[in-house]
C-alpha atoms as a PDB file:
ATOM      1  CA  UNK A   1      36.325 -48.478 -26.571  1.00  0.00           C
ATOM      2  CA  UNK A   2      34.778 -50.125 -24.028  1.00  0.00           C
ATOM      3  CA  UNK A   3      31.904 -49.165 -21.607  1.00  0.00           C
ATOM      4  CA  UNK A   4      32.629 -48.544 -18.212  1.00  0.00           C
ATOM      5  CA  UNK A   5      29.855 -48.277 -15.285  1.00  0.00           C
ATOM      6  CA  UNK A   6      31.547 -46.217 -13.366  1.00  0.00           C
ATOM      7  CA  UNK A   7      29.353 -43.199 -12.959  1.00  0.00           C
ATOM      8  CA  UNK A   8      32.833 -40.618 -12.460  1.00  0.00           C
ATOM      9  CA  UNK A   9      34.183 -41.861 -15.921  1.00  0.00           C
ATOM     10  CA  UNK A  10      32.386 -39.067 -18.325  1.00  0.00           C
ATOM     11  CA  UNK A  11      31.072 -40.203 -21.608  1.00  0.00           C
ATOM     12  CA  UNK A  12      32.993 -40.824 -24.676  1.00  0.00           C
ATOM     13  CA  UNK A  13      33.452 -37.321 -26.417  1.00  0.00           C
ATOM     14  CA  UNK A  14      32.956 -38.930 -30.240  1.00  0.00           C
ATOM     15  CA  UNK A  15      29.680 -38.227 -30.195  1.00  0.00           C
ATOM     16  CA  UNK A  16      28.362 -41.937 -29.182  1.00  0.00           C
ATOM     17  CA  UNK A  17      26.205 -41.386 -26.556  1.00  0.00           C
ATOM     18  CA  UNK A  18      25.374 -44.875 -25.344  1.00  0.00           C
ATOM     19  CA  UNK A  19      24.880 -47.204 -28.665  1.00  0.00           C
ATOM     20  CA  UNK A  20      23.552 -47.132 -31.730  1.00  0.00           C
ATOM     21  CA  UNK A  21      20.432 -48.387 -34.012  1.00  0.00           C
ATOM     22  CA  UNK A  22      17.116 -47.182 -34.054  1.00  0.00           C
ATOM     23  CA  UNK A  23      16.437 -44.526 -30.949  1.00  0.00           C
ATOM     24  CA  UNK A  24      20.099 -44.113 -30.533  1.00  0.00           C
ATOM     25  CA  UNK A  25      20.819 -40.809 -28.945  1.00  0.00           C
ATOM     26  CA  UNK A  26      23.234 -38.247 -30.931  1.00  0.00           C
ATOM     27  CA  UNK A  27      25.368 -35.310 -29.530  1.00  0.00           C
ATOM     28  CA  UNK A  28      23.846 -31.735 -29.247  1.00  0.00           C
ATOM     29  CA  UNK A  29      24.906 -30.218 -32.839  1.00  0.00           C
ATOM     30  CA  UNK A  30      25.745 -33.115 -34.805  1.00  0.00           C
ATOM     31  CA  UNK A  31      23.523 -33.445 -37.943  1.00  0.00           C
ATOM     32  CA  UNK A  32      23.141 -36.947 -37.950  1.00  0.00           C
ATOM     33  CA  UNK A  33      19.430 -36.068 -37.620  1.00  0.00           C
ATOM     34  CA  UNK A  34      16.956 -38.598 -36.666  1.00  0.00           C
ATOM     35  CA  UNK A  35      17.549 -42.764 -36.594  1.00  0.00           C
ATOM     36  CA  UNK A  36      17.183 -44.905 -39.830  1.00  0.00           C
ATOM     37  CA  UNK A  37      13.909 -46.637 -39.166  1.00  0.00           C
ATOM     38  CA  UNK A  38      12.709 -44.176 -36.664  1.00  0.00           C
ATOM     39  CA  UNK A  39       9.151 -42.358 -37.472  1.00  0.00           C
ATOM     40  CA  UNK A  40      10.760 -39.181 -38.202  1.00  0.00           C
ATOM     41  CA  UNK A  41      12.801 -40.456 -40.320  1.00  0.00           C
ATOM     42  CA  UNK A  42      13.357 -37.512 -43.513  1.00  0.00           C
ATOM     43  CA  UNK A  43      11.854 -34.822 -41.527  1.00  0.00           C
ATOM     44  CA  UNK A  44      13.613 -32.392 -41.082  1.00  0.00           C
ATOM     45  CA  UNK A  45      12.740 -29.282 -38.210  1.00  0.00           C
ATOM     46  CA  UNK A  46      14.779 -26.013 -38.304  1.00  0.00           C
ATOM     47  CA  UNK A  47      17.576 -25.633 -35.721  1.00  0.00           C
ATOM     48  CA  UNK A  48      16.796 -23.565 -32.626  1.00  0.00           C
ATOM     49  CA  UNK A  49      18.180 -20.204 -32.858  1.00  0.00           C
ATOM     50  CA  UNK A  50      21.162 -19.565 -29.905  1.00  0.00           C
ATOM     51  CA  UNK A  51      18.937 -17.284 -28.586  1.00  0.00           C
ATOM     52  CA  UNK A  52      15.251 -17.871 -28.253  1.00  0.00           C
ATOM     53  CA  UNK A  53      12.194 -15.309 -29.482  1.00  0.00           C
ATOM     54  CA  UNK A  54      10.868 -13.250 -27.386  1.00  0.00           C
ATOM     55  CA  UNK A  55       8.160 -11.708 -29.470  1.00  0.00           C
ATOM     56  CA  UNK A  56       5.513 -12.876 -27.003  1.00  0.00           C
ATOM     57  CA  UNK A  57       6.997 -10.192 -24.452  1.00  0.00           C
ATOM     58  CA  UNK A  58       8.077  -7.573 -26.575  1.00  0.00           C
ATOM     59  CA  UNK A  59       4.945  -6.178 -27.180  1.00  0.00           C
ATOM     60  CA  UNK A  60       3.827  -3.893 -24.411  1.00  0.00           C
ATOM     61  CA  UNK A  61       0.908  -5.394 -22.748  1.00  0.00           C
ATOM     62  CA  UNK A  62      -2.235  -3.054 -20.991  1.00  0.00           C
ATOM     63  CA  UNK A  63      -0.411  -2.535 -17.886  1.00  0.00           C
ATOM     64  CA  UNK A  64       3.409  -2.222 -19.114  1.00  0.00           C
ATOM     65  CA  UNK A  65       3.865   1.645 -19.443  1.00  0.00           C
ATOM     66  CA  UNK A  66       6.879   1.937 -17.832  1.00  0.00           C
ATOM     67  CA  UNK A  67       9.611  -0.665 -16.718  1.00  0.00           C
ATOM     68  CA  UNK A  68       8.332  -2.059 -13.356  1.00  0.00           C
ATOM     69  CA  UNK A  69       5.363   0.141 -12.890  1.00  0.00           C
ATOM     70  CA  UNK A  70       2.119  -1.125 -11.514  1.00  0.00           C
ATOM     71  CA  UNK A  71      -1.240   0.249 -12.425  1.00  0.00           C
ATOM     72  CA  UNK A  72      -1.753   3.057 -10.440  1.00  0.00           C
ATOM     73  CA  UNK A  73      -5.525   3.528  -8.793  1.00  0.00           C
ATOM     74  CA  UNK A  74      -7.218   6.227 -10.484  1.00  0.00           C
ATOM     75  CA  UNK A  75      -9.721   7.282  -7.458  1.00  0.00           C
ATOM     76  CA  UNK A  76      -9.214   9.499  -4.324  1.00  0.00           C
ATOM     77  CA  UNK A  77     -10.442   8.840  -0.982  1.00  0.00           C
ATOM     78  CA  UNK A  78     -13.159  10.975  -0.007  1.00  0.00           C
ATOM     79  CA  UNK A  79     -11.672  13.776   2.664  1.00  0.00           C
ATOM     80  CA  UNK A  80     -13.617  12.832   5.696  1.00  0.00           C
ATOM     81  CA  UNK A  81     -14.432  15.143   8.708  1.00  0.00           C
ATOM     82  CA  UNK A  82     -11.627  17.108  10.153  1.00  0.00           C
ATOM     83  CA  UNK A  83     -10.752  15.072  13.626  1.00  0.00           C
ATOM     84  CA  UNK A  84     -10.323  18.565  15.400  1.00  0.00           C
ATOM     85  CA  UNK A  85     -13.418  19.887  14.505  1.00  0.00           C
ATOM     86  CA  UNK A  86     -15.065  16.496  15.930  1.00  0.00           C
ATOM     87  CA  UNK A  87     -12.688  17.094  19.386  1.00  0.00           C
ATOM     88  CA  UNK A  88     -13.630  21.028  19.283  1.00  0.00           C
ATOM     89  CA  UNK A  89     -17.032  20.189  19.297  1.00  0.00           C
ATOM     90  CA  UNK A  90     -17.138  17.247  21.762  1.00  0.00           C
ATOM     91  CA  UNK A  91     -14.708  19.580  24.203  1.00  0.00           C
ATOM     92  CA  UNK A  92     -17.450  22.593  23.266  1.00  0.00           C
ATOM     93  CA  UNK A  93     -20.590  20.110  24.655  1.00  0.00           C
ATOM     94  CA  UNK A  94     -18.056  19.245  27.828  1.00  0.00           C
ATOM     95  CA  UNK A  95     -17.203  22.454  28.816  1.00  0.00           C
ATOM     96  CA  UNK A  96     -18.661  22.743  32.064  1.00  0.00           C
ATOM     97  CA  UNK A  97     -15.536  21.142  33.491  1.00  0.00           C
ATOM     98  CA  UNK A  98     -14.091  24.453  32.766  1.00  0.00           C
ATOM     99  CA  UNK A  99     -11.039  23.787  31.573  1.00  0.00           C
ATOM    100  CA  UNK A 100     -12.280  21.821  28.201  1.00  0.00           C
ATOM    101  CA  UNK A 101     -14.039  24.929  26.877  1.00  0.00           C
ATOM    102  CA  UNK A 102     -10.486  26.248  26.296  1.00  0.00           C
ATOM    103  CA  UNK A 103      -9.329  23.741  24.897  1.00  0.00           C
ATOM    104  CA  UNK A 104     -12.590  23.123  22.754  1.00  0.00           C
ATOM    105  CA  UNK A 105     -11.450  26.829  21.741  1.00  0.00           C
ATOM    106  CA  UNK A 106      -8.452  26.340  20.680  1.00  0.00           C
ATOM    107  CA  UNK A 107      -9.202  23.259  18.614  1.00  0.00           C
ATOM    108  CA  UNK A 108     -12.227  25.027  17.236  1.00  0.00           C
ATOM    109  CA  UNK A 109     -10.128  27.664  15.548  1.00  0.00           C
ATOM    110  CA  UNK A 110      -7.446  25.324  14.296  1.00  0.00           C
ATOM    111  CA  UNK A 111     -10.047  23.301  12.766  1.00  0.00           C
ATOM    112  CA  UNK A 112     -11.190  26.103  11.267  1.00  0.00           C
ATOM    113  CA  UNK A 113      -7.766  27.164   9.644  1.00  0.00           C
ATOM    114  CA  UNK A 114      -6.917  23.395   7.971  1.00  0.00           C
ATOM    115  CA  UNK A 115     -10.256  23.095   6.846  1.00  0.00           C
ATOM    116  CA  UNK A 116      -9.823  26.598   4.715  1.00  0.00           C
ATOM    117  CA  UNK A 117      -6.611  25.126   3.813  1.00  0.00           C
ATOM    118  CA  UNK A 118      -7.325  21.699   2.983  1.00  0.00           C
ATOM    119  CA  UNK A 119     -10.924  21.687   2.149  1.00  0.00           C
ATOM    120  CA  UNK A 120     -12.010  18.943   4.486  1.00  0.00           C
ATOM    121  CA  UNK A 121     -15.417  18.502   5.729  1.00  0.00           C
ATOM    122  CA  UNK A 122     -16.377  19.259   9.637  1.00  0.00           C
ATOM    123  CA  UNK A 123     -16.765  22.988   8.773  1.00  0.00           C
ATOM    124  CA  UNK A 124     -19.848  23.300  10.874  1.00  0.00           C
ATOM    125  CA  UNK A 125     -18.923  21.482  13.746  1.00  0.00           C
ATOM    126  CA  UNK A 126     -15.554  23.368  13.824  1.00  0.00           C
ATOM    127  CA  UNK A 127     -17.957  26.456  14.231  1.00  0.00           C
ATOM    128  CA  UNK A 128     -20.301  24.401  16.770  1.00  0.00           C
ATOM    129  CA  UNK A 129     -17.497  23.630  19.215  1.00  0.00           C
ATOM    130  CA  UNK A 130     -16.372  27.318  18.846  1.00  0.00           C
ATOM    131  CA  UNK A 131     -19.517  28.464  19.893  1.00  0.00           C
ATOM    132  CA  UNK A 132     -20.020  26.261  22.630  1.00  0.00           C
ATOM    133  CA  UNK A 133     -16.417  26.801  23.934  1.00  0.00           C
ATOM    134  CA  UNK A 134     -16.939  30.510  23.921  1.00  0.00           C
ATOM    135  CA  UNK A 135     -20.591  30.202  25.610  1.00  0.00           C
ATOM    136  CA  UNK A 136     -18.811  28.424  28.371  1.00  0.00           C
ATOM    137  CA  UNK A 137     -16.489  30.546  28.607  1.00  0.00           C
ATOM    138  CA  UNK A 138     -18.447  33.614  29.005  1.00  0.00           C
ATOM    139  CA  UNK A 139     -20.493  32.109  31.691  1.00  0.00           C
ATOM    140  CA  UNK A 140     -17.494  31.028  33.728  1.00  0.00           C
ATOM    141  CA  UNK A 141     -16.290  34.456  33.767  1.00  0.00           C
ATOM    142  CA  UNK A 142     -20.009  35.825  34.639  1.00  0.00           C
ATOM    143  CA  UNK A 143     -19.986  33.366  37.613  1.00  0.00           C
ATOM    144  CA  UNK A 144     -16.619  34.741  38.243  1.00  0.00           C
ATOM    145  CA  UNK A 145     -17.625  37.946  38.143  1.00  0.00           C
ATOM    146  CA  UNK A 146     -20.718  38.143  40.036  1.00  0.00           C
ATOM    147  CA  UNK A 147     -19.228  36.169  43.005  1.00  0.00           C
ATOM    148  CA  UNK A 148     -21.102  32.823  42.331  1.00  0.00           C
ATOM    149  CA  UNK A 149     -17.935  31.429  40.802  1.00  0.00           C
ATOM    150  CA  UNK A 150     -16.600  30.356  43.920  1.00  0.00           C
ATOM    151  CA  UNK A 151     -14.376  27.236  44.229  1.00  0.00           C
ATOM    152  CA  UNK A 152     -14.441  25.163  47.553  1.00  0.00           C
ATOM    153  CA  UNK A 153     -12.212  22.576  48.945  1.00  0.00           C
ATOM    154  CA  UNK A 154     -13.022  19.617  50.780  1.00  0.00           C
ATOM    155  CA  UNK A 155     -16.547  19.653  49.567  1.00  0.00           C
ATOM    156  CA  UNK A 156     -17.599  22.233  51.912  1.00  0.00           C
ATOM    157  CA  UNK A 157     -18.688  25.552  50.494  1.00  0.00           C
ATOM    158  CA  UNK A 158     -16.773  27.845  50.936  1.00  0.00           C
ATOM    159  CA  UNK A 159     -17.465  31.170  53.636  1.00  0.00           C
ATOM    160  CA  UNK A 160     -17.134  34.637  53.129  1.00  0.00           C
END
């Protein structure tokens, strides 16, 4: 048989791939084994297995305890203040605008109720905006009371 250049022809299918001599090339799973003359000539290497080890892998390794986990991070995040304790308290300090003492209030007590539930920190300010709320309060309905409380329009006091 004849070689042909053309690259769509496939190869010959006796097991000749391309010549033969020293270095001559043999087909996958013929046991012609090496060249005469080659340097490995009479050595002889044990066939690769169909499929390969994988002993390497096998083995579970420091972070394999479960297929596709991740290590997990074994520290919690420090609770920080409750954020309605903070408001209560700013609201408490502002509450001469009348209106943000009961709201400063209200905050101030739910604070107070997810901090016994959750444990957070910001117990104190919870009760500091509380306090300051209700102080405000009380005084606006003193001022109320006592006819001081007055509210004018136009930036004019108002006559009585």
């Amino acid at each position: 048989m004849t070689e042909s250049n053309d690259p769509l022809v496939p190869p010959p299918l006796d097991g000749n791939l391309g010549g033969t001599g020293p270095g001559a090339f043999s087909a996958p799973g013929s046991d012609s084994g090496p060249a005469a003359g080659s340097p490995y000539d009479g050595q002889h290497y044990p066939a690769p297995s169909a499929f390969p080890s994988t002993e390497p892998y096998d083995s579970p390794g420091p972070y394999s305890n479960a297929p596709y986990s991740y290590p997990q991070a074994t520290y919690a995040q420090p609770p920080g203040s409750s954020a309605l304790a903070i408001a209560s308290l700013v609201l408490g300090i502002c509450g001469f605008f009348c209106i943000t003492a009961f709201i400063g209030l209200g905050l101030g007590i739910g604070a107070l109720n997810k901090i016994n539930r959750t444990g957070q920190h910001g117990r104190g300010m919870a009760i500091a905006g509380i306090i300051l709320s209700s102080l405000w309060i009380l005084l606006f309905a003193l001022l109320f009371a006592t006819g001081h409380g007055h509210v004018s329009v136009g930036g004019t006091p108002s006559s009585r």
